[in-house]
C-alpha atoms as a PDB file:
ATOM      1  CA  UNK A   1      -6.829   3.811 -13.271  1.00  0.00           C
ATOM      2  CA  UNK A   2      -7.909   6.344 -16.037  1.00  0.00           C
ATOM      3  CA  UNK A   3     -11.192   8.197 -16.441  1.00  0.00           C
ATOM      4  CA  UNK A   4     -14.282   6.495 -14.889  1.00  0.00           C
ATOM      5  CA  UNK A   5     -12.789   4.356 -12.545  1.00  0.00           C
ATOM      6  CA  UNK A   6     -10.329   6.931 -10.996  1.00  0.00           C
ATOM      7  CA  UNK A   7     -13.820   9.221 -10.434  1.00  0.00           C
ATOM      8  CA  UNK A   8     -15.010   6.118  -9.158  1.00  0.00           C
ATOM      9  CA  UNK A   9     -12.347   5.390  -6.415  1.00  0.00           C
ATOM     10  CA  UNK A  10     -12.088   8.841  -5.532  1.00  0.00           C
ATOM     11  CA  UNK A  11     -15.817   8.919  -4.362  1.00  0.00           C
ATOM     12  CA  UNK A  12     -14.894   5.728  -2.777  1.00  0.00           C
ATOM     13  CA  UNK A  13     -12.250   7.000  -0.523  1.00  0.00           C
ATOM     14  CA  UNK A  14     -14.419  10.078   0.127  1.00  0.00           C
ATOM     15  CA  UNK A  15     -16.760   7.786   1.751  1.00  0.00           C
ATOM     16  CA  UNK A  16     -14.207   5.179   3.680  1.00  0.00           C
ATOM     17  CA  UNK A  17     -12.892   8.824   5.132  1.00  0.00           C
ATOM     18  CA  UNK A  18     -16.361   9.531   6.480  1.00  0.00           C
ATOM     19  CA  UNK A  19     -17.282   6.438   7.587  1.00  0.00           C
ATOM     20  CA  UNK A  20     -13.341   6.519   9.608  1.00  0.00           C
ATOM     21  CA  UNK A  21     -13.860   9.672  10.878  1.00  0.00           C
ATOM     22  CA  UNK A  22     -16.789   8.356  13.100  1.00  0.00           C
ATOM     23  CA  UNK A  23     -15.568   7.341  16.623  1.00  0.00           C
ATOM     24  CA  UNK A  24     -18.616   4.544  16.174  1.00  0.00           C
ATOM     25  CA  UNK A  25     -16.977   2.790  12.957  1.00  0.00           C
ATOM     26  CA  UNK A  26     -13.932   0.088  14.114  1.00  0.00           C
ATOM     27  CA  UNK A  27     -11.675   0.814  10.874  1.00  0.00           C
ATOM     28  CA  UNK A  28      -9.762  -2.513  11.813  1.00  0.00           C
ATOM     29  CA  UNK A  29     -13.318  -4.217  11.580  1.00  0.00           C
ATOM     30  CA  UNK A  30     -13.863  -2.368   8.286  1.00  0.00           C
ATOM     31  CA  UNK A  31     -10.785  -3.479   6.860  1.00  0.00           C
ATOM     32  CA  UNK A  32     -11.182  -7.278   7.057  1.00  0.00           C
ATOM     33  CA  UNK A  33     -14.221  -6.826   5.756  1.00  0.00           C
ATOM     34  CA  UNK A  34     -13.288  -5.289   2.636  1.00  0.00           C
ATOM     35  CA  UNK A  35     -10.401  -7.341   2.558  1.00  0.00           C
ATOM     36  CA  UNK A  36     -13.437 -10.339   2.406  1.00  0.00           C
ATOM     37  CA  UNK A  37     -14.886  -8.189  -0.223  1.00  0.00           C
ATOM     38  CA  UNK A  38     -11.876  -8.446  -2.205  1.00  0.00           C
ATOM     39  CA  UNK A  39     -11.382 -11.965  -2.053  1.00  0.00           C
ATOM     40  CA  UNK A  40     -15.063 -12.505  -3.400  1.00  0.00           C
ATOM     41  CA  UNK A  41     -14.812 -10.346  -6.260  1.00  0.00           C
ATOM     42  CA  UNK A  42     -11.186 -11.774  -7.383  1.00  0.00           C
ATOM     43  CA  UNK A  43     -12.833 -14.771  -7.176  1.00  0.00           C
ATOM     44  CA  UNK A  44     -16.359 -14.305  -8.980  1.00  0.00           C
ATOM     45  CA  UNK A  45     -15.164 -13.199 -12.232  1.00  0.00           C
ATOM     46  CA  UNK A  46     -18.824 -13.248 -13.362  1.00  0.00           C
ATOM     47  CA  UNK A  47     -20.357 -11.546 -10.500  1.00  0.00           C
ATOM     48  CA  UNK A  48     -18.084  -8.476 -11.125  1.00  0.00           C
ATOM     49  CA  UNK A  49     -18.799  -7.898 -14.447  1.00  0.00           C
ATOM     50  CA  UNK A  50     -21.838  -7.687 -13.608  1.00  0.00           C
ATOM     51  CA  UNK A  51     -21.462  -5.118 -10.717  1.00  0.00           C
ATOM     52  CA  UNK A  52     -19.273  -2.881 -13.243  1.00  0.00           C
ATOM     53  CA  UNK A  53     -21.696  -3.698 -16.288  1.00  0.00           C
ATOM     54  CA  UNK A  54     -22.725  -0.049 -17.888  1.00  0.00           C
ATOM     55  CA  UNK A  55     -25.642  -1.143 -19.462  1.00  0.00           C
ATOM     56  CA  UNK A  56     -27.178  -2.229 -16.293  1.00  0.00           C
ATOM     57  CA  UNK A  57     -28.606   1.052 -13.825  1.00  0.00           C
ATOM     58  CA  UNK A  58     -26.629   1.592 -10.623  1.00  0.00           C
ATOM     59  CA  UNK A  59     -29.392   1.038  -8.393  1.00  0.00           C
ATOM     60  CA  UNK A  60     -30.068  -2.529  -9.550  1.00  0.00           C
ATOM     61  CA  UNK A  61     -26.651  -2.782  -9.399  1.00  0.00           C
ATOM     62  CA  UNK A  62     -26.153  -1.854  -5.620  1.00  0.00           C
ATOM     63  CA  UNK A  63     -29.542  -3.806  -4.471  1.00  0.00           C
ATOM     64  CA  UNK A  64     -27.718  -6.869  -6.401  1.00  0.00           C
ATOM     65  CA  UNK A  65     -24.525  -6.025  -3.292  1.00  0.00           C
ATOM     66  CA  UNK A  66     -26.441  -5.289  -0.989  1.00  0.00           C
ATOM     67  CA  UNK A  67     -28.422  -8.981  -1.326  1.00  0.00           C
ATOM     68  CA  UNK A  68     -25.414 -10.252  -1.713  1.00  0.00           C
ATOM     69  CA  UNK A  69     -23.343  -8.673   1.314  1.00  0.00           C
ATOM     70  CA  UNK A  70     -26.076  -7.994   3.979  1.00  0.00           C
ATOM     71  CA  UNK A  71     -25.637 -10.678   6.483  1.00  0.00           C
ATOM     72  CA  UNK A  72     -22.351 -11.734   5.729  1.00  0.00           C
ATOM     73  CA  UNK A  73     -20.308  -7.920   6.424  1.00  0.00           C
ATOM     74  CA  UNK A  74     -21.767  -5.047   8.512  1.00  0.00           C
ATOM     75  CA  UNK A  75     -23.682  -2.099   7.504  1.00  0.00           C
ATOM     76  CA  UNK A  76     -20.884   0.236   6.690  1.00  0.00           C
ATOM     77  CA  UNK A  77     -19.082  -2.334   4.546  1.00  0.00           C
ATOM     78  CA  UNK A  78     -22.569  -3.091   2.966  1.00  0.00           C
ATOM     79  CA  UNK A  79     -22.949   0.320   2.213  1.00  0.00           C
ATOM     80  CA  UNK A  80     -20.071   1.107   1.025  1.00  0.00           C
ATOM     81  CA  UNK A  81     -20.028  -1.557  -1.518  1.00  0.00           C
ATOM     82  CA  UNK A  82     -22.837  -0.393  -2.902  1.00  0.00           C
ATOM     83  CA  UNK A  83     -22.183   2.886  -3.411  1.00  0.00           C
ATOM     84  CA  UNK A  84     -19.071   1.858  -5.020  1.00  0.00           C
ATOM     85  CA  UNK A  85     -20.816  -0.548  -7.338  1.00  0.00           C
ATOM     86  CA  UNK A  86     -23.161   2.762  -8.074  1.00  0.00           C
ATOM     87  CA  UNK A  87     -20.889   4.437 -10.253  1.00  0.00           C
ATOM     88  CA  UNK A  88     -19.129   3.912 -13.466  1.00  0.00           C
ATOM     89  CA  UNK A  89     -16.226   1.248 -13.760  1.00  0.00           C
ATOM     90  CA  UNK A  90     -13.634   1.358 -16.548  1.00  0.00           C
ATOM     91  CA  UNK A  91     -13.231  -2.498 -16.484  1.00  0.00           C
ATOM     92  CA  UNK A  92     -14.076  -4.886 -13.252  1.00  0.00           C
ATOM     93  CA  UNK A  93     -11.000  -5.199 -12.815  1.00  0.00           C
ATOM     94  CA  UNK A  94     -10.865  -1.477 -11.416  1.00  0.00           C
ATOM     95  CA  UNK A  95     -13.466  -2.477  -9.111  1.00  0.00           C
ATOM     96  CA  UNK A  96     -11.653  -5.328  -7.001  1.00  0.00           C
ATOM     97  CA  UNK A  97      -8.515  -3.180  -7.119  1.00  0.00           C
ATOM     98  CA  UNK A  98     -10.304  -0.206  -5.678  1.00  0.00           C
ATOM     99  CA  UNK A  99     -12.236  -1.985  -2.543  1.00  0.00           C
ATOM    100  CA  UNK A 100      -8.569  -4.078  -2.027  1.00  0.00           C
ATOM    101  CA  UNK A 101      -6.980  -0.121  -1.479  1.00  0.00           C
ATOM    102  CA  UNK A 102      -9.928   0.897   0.552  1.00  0.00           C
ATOM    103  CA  UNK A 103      -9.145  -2.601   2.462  1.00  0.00           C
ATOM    104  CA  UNK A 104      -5.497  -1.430   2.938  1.00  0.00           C
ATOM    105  CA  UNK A 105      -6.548   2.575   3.737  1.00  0.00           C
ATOM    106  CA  UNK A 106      -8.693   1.479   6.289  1.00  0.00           C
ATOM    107  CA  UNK A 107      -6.149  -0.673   8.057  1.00  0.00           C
ATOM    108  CA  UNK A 108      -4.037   2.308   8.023  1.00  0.00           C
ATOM    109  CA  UNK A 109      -6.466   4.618   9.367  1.00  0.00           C
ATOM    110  CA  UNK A 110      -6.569   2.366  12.342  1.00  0.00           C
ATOM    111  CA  UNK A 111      -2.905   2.866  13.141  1.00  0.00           C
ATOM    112  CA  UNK A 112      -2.784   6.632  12.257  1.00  0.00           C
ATOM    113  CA  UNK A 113      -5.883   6.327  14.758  1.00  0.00           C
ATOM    114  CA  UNK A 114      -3.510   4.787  17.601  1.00  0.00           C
ATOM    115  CA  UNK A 115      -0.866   6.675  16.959  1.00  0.00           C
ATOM    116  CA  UNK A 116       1.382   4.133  15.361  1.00  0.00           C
ATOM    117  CA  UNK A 117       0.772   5.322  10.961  1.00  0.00           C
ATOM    118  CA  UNK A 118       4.840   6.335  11.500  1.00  0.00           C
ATOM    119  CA  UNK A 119       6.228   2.732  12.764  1.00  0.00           C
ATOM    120  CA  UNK A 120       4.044   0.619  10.455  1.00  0.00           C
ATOM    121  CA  UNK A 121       5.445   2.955   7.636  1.00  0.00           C
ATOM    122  CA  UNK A 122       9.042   2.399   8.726  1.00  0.00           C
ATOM    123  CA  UNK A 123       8.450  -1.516   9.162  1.00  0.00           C
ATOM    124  CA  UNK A 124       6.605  -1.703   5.456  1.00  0.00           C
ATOM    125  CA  UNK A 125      10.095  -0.006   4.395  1.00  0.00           C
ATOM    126  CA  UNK A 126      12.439  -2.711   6.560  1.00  0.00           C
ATOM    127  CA  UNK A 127      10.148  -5.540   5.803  1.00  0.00           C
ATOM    128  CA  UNK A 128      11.010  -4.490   2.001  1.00  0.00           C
ATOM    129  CA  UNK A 129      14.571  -4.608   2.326  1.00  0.00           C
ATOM    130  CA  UNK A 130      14.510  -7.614   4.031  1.00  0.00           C
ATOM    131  CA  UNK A 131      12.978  -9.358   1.195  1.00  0.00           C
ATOM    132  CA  UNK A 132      15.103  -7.885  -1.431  1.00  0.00           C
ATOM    133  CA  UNK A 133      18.510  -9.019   0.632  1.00  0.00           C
ATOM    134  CA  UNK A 134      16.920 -12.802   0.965  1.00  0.00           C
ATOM    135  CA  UNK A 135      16.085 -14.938  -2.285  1.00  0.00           C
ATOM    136  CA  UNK A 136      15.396 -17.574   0.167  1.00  0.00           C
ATOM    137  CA  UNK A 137      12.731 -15.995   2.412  1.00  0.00           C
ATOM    138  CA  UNK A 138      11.292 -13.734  -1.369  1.00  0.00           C
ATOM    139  CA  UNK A 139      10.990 -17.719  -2.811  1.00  0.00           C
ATOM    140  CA  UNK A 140       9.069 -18.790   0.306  1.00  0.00           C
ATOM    141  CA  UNK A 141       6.842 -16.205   0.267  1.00  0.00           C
ATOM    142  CA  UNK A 142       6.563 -16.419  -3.561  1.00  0.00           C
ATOM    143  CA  UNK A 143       6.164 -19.773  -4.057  1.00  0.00           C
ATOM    144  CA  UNK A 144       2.872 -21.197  -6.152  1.00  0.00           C
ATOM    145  CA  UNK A 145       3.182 -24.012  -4.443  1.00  0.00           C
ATOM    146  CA  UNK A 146       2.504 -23.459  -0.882  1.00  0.00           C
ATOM    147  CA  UNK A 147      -0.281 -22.549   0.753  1.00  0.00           C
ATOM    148  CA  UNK A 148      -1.786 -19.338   2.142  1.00  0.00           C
ATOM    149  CA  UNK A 149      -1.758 -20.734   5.520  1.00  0.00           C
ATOM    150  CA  UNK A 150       2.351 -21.543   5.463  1.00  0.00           C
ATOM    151  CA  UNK A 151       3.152 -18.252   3.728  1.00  0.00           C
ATOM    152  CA  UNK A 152       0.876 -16.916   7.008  1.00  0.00           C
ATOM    153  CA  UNK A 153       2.614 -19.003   9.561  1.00  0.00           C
ATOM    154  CA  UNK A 154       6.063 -18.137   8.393  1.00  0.00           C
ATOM    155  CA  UNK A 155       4.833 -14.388   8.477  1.00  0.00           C
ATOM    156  CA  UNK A 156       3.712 -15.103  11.666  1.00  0.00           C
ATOM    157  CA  UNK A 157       7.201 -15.984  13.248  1.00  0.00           C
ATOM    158  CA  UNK A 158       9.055 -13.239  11.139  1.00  0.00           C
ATOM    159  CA  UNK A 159       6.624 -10.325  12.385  1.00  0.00           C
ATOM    160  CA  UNK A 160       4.184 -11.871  15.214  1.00  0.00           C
ATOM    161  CA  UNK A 161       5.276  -9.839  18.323  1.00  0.00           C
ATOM    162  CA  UNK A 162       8.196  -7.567  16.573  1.00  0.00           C
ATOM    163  CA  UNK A 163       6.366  -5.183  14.086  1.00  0.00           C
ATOM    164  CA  UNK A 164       2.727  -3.445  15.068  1.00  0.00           C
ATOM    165  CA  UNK A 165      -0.403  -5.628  14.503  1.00  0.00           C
ATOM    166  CA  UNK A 166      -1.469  -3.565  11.250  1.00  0.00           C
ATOM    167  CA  UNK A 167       1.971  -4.454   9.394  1.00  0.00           C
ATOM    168  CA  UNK A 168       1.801  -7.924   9.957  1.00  0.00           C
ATOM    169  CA  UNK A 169      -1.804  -7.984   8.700  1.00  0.00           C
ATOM    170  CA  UNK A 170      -1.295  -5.785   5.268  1.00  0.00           C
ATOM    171  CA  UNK A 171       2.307  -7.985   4.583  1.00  0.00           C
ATOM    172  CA  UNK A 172       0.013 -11.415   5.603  1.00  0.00           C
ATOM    173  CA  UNK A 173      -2.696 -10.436   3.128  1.00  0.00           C
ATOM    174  CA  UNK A 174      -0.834  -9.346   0.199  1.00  0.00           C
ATOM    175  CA  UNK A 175       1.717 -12.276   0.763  1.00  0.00           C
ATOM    176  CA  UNK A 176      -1.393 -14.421   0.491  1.00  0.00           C
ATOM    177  CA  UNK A 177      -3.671 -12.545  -1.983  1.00  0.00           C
ATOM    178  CA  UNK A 178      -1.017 -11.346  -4.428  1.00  0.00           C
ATOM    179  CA  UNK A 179      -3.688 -11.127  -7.191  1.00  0.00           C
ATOM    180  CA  UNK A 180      -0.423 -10.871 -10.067  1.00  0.00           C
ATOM    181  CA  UNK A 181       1.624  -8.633  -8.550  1.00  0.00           C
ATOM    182  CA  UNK A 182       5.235  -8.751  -7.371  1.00  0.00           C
ATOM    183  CA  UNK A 183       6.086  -8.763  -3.750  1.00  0.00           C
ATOM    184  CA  UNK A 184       7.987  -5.633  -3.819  1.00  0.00           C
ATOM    185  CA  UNK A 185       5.380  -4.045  -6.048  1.00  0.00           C
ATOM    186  CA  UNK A 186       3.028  -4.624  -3.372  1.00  0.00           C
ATOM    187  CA  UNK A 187       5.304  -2.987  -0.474  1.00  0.00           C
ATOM    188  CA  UNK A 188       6.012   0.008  -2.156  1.00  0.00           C
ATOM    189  CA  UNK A 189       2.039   0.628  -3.350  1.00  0.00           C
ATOM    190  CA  UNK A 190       1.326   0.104   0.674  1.00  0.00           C
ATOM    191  CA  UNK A 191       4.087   2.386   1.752  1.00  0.00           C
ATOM    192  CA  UNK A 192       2.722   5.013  -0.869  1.00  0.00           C
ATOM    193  CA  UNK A 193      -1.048   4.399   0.795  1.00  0.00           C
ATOM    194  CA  UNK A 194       0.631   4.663   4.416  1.00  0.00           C
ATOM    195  CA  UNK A 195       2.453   8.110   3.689  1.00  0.00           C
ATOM    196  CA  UNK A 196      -0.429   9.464   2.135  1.00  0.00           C
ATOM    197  CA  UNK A 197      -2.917   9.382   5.534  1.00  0.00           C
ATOM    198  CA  UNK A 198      -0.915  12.423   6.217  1.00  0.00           C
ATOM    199  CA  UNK A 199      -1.032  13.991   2.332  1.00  0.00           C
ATOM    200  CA  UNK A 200       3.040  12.788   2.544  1.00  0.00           C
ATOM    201  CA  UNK A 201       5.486  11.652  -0.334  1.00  0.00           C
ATOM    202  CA  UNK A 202       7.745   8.903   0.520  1.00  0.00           C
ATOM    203  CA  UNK A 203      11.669   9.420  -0.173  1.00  0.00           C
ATOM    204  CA  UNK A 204      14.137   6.485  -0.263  1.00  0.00           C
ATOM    205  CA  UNK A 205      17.133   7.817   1.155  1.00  0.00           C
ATOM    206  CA  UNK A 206      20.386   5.422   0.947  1.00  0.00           C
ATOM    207  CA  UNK A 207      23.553   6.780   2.687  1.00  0.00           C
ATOM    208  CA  UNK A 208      27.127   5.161   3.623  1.00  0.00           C
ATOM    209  CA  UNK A 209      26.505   5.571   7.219  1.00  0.00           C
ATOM    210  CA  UNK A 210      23.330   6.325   9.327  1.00  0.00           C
ATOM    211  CA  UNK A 211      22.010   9.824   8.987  1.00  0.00           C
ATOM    212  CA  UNK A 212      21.918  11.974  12.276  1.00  0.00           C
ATOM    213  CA  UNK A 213      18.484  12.981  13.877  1.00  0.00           C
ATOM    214  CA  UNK A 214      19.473  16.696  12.424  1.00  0.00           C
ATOM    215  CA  UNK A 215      20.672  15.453   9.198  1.00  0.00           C
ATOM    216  CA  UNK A 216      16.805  13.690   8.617  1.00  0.00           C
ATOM    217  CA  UNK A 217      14.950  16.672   9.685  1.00  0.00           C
ATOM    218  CA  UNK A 218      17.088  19.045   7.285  1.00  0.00           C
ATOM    219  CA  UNK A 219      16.512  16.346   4.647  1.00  0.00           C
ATOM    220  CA  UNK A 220      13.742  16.112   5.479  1.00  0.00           C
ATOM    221  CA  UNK A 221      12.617  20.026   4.973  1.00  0.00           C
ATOM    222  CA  UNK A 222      14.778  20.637   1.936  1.00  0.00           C
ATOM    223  CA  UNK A 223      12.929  17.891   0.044  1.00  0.00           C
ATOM    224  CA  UNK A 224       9.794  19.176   1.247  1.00  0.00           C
ATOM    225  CA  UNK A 225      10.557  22.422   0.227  1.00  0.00           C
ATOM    226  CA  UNK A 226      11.522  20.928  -3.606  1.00  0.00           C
ATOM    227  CA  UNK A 227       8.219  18.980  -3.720  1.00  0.00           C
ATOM    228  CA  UNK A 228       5.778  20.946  -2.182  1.00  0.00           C
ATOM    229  CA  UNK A 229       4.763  18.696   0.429  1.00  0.00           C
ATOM    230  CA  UNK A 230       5.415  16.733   3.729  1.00  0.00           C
ATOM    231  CA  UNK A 231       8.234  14.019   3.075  1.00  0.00           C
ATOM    232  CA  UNK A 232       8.381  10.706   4.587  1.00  0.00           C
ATOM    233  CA  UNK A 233      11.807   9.488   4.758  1.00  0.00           C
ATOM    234  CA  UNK A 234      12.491   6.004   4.348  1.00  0.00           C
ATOM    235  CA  UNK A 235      16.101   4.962   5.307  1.00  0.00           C
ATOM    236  CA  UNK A 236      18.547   2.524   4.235  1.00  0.00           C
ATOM    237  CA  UNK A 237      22.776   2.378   4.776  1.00  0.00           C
ATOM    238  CA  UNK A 238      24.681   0.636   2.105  1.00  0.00           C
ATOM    239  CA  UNK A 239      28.181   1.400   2.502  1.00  0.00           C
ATOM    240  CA  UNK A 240      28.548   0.808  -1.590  1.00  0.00           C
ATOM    241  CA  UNK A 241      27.581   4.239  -2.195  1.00  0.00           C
ATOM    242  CA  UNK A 242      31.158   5.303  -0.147  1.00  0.00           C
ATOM    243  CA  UNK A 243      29.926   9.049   0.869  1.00  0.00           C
ATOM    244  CA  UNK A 244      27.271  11.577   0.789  1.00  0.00           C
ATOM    245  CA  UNK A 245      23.231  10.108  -0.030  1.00  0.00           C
ATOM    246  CA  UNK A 246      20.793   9.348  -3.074  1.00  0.00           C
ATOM    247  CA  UNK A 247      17.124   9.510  -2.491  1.00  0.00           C
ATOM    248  CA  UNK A 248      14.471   8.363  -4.791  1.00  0.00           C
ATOM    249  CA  UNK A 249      11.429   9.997  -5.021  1.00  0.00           C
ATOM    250  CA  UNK A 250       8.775   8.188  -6.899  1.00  0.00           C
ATOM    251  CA  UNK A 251      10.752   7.510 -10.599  1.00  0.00           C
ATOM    252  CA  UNK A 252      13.273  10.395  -9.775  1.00  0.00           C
ATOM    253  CA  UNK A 253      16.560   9.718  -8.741  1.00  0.00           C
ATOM    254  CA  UNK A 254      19.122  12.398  -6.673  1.00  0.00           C
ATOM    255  CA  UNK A 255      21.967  10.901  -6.443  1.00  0.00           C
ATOM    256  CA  UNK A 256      24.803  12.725  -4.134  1.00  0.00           C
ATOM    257  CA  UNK A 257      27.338  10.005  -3.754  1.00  0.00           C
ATOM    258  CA  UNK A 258      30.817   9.957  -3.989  1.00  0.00           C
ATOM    259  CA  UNK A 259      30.178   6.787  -6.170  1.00  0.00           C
ATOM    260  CA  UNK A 260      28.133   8.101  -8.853  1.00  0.00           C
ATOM    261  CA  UNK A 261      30.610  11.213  -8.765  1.00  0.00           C
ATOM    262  CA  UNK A 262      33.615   8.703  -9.377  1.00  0.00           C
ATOM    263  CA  UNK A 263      31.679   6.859 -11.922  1.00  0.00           C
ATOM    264  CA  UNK A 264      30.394   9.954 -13.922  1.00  0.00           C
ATOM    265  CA  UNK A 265      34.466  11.285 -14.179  1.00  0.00           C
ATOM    266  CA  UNK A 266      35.321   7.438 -15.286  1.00  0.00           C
ATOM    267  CA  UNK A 267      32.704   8.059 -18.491  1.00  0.00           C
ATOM    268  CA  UNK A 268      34.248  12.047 -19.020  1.00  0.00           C
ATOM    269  CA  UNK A 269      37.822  10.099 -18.734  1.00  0.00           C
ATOM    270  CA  UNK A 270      36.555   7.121 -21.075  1.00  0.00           C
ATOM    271  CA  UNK A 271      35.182   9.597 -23.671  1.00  0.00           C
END
């Protein structure tokens, strides 16, 4: 998002955090409700374009939500709606992207609430590589043709009673509410959402053999040393690599294998 609507969105998660924060507000509740929220604005092209419209004042903007919404969510969703639809949108489209991340945030709350943010981070990340090592089970959940509730009942016997009741509802709903993106597009923006409850980067770490509970942690505080900040490591073995580790952090690549080291003196040999 540029100008406007990242303004926008950050006033918007100012207020999801201070709704959360209240013992009194069911984030889980929340989230389904923006989730709802999401659906309705994907759906009414017109209606958002008119809740993002510039030349109309924010007030008659929000009353037009709140009319809308009041009956149908609860009062904190209601609200927070309309405070969203209060301030200035680059394009409508910014708008139904920005409640769908509050949707997901809140969801997240609610497990960094009970304690479980770290293995609904870690299952995001395994769910991921799942899909990317299946083109069967990436075309099922992919396909055009089939509906929301078989994508949800196949979700349901890959996840029901194995991963933590938040995963299975942020894979269920972008599985069935992909709104253009890619699958793994969609797992990697929720794994960036999950690691940031706790202000956290996310590293990809891929290694020939499984790192040791010492080697993490002094990963793990070397990278956040480089970066700055608290690093969430995501791990993966693939015995391709044949020795040492690469980790990818955002677009950056450090890559310590012994098979990039052979391959870079194969190009010095070949030149």
């Amino acid at each position: 998002m540029n100008g406007a609507s990242r303004e926008a969105l950050a006033a918007g998660r100012e207020a999801l955090d201070a709704l959360t924060d209240s013992t009194s507000v069911d984030a889980g509740v929340l989230a389904d409700e923006l989730a709802a929220v999401t659906a309705l604005l994907d759906r009414e092209v017109s209606l958002r374009r008119v809740l993002t419209d510039p030349a109309q004042p924010g007030e008659a903007k929000a009353e037009l939500a709140q009319r809308l919404l009041r009956g149908q969510v609860g009062g904190e969703t209601v609200d927070l709606v309309s405070g969203m639809v209060r301030s200035r949108w680059s394009s409508s489209r910014d708008l139904v992207d920005a409640v769908e991340e509050l949707a997901n945030t809140a969801d997240l709350t609610a497990a960094q609430k009970a304690g479980a943010l770290d293995d609904v981070e870690d299952e995001l990340f395994r769910f991921g590589r799942i899909v990317s090592s299946s083109t069967e089970l990436r075309s099922a959940l992919t396909d055009k043709a089939a509906t929301a509730a078989a994508k949800g009942t196949l979700l349901g016997s890959l996840l029901g009673g194995k991963a933590h009741a938040t995963t299975e509802r942020l894979v269920v709903r972008l599985v069935t509410q992909p709104r253009g993106r890619s699958l793994e597009a969609g797992l990697e923006s929720l794994s960036k959402l999950a690691a940031a409850r706790r202000d956290r980067m996310v590293a990809v770490v891929t290694s020939a053999v499984p790192l040791s509970d010492r080697q993490k942690q002094r990963l793990g505080a070397v990278l956040a040393k480089l970066y700055g900040r608290e690093m969430h490591l995501n791990l993966d073995v693939d015995p391709a690599v044949l020795g040492g580790i690469t980790v990818r952090v955002g677009d950056e690549v450090i890559d310590g294998s012994i098979a990039e080291r052979l391959a870079e003196a194969t190009r010095r040999l070949a030149g």
